[in-house]
Protein backbone atom coordinates (compact mmCIF):
# COMPACT_ATOMS: atom_id res chain seq x y z
CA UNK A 1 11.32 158.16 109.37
CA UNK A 2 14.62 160.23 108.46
CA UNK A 3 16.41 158.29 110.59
CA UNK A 4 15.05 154.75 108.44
CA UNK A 5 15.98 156.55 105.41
CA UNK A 6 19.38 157.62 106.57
CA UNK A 7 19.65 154.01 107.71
CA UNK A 8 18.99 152.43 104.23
CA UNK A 9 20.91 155.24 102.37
CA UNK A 10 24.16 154.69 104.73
CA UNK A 11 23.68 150.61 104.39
CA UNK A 12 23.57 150.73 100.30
CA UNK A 13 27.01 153.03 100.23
CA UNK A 14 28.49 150.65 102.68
CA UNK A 15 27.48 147.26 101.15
CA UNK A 16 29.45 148.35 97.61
CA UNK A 17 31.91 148.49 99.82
CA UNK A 18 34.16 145.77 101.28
CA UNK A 19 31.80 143.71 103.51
CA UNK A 20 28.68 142.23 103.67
CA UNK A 21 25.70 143.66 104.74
CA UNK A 22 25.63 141.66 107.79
CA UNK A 23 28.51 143.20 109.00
CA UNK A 24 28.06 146.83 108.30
CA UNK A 25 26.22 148.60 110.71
CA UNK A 26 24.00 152.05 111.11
CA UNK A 27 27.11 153.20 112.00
CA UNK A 28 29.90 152.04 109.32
CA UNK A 29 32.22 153.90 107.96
CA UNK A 30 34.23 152.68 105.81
CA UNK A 31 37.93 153.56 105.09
CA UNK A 32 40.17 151.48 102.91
CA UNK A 33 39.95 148.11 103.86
CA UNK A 34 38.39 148.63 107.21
CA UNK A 35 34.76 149.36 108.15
CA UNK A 36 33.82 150.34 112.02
CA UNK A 37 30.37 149.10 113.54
CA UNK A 38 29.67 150.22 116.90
CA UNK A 39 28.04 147.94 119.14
CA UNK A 40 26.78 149.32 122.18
CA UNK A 41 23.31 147.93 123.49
CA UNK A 42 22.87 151.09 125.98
CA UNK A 43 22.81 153.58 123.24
CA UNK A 44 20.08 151.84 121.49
CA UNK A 45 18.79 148.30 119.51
CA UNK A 46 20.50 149.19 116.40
CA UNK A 47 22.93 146.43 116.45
CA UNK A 48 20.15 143.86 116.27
CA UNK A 49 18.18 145.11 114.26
CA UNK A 50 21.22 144.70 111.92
CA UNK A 51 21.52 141.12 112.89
CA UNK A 52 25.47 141.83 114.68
CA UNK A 53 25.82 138.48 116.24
CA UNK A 54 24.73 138.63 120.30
CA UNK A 55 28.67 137.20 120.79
CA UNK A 56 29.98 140.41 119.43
CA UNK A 57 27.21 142.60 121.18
CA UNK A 58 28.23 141.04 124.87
CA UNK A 59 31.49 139.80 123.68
CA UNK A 60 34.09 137.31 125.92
CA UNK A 61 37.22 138.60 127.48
CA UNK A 62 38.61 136.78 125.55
CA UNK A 63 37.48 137.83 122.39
CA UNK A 64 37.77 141.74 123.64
CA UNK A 65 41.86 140.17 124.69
CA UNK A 66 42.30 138.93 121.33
CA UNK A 67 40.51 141.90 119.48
CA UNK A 68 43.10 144.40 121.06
CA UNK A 69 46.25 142.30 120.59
CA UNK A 70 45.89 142.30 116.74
CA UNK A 71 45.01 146.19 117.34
CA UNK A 72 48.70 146.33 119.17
CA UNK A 73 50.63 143.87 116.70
CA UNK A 74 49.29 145.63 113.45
CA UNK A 75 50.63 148.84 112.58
CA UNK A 76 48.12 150.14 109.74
CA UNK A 77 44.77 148.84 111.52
CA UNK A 78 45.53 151.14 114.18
CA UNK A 79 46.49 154.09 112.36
CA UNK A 80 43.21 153.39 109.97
CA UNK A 81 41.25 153.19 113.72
CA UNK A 82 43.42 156.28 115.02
CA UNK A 83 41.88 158.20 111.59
CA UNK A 84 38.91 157.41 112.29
CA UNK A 85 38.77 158.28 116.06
CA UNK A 86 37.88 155.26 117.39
CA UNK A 87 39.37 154.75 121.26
CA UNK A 88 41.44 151.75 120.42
CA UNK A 89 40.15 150.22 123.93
CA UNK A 90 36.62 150.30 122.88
CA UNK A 91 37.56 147.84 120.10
CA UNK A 92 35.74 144.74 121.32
CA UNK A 93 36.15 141.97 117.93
CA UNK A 94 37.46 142.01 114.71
CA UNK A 95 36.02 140.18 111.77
CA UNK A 96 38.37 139.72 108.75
CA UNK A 97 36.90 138.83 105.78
CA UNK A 98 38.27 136.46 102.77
CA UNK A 99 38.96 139.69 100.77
CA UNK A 100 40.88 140.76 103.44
CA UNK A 101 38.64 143.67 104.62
CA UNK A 102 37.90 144.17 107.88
CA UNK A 103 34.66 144.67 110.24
CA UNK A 104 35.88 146.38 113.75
CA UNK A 105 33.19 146.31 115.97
CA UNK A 106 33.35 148.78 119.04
CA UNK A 107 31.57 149.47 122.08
């Protein structure tokens, strides 16, 4: 029950954030214009429960390819990920919003 409440106290901080609720996860955390959802189905169901598309749960190699290229090319996204202590090759997609913002989603 703690755990549901933590849930729904972490996802109404996030969504007056920059992104939608869709995209924020259990696990956001939002910094600037970037917000980090982790993704990995091992752990537990969390990511479906918060309706993360199944394409970004078991993503392509080519989507992980093109997810770490714009992780390489841009300077600030990395440092925001570096901040954050994400492993910059656990970065699976990247969802960029019309605002700008940013969902990373990591394994």
């Amino acid at each position: 029950m703690n755990k549901a409440f933590a849930l729904a106290v972490l996802m109404s901080a996030a969504t007056m954030g920059t992104a939608y609720a869709r995209d924020m996860g259990m696990t956001a955390k939002p910094a600037g214009d970037v917000a980090i959802v982790y993704t990995d189905p091992e752990i537990d169901n969390s990511a479906k429960r918060l309706d993360v598309p199944e394409s970004i749960i078991h993503p392509s190699q080519a989507m992980v390819q093109k997810a770490q290229a714009e992780v390489k090319a841009d300077r600030a996204l990395r440092a925001d990920l570096l901040k954050q202590n994400v492993e910059l090759n656990n970065v699976v997609a990247i969802d960029t919003a019309a605002d700008g913002s940013r969902t990373v989603y990591v394994r």
